[in-house]
Protein backbone atom coordinates (compact mmCIF):
# COMPACT_ATOMS: atom_id res chain seq x y z
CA UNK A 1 12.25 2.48 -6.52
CA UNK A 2 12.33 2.29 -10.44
CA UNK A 3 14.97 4.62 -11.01
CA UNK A 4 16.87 3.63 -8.52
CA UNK A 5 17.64 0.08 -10.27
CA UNK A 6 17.68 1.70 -13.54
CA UNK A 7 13.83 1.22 -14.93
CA UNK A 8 12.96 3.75 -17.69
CA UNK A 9 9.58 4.51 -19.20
CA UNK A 10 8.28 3.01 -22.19
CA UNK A 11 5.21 2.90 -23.93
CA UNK A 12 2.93 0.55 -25.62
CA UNK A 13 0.72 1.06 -29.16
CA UNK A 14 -2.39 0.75 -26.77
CA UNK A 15 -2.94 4.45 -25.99
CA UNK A 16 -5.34 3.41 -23.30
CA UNK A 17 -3.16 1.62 -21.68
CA UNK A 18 -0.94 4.07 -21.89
CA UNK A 19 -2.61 6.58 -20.35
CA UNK A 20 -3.72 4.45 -17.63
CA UNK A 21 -0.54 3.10 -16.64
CA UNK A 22 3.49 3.78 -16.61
CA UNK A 23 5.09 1.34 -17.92
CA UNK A 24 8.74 1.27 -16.21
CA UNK A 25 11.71 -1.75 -17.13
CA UNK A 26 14.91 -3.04 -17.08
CA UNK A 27 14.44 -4.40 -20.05
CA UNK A 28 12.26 -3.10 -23.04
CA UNK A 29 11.93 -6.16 -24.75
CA UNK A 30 11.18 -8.49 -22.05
CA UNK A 31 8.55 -6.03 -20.90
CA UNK A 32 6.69 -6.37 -24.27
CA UNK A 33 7.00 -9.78 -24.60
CA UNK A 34 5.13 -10.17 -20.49
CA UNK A 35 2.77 -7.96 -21.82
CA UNK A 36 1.00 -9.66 -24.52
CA UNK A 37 -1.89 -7.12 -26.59
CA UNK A 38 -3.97 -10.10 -24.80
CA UNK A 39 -2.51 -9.85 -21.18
CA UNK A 40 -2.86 -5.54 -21.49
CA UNK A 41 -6.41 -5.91 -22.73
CA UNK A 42 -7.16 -7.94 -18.89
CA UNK A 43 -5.30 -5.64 -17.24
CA UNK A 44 -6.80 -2.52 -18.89
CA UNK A 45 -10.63 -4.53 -18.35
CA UNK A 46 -9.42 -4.93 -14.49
CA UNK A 47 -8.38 -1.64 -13.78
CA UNK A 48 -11.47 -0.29 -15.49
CA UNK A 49 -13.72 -2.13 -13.24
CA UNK A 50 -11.80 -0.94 -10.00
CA UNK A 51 -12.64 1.99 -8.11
CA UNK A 52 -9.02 2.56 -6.81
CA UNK A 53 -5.82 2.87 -7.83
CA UNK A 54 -4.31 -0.54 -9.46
CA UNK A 55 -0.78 -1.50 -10.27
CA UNK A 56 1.06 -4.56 -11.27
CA UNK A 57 4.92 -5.76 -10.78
CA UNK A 58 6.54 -8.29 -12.52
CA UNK A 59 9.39 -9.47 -10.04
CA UNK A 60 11.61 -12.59 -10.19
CA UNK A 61 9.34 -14.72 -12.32
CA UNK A 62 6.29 -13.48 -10.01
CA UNK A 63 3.30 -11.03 -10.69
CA UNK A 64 2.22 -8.43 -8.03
CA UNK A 65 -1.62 -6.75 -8.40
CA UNK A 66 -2.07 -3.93 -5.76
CA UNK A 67 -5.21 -2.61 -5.69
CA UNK A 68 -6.35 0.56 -3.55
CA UNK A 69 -9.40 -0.30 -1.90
CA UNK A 70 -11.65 0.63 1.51
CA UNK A 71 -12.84 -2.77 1.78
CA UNK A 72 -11.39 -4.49 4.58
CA UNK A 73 -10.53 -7.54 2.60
CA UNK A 74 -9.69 -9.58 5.18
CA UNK A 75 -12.09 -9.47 7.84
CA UNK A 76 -14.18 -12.54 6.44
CA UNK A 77 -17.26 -10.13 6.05
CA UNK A 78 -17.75 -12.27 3.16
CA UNK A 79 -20.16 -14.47 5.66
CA UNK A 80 -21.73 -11.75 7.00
CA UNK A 81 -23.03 -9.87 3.94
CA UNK A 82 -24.30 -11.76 1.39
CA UNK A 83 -26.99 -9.99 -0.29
CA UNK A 84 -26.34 -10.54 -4.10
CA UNK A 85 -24.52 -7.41 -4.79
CA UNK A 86 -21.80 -8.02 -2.26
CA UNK A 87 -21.59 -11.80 -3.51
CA UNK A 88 -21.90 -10.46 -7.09
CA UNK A 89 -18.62 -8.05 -6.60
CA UNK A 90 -16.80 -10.75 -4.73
CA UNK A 91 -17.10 -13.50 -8.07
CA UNK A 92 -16.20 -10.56 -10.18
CA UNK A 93 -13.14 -9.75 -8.39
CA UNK A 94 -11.62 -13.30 -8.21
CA UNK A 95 -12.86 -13.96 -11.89
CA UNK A 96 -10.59 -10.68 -12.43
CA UNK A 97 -7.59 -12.28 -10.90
CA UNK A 98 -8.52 -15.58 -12.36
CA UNK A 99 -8.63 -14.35 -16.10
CA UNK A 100 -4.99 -12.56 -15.37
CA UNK A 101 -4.08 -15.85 -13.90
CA UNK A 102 -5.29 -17.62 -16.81
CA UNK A 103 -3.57 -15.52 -19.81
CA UNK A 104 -0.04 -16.19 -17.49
CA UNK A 105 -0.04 -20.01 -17.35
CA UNK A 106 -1.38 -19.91 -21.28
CA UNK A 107 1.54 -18.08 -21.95
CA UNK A 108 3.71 -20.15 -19.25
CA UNK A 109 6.74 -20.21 -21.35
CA UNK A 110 7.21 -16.31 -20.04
CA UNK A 111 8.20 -17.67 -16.64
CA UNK A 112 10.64 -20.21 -17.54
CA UNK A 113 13.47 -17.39 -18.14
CA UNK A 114 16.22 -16.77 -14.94
């Protein structure tokens, strides 16, 4: 789908990052300037933390965080497990999202562009 609306690679000075992602854009500058060294470093701390695969889109002033998982997320199994490690992976996963959340409405001015 990248190539197809003329994305091309780039690369940031965070070799870890890097190396766990590819970084594709319409726009090179744009793309650094969404990705703050703060918003990489929560992205790079997510992923980490995952098991599965993880990408993000940035997409008409919206962000996009797919995450390859064999939970069934959706099943509201939340109420039927609840032994502390279950409960304990559930806050860490929405504190994930939250932080990412968090750096985007600090930086809000990112969003105002159209």
């Amino acid at each position: 789908f990248a190539n197809s609306i003329g994305a091309f690679q780039i690369e940031f000075t965070d070799n870890e990052f890097n190396k766990a992602f590819t970084t594709m854009t319409t726009d090179d500058i744009e793309a650094r300037y969404l990705l703050s060294t703060n918003l990489v470093n929560k992205i790079l701390k997510y992923s980490i933390r995952q098991n599965g695969k993880v990408e993000f889109a940035f997409i008409d002033s919206k962000i996009f965080i797919f995450r390859e998982s064999k939970k069934d997320h959706f099943s509201g199994e939340l109420f039927n497990s609840n032994d502390e490690a279950t409960l304990q992976q559930i806050y860490d996963d929405f504190l994930s999202y939250f932080n990412i959340v968090e750096e985007l409405v600090l930086n809000r001015r990112i969003w105002g562009k159209d």
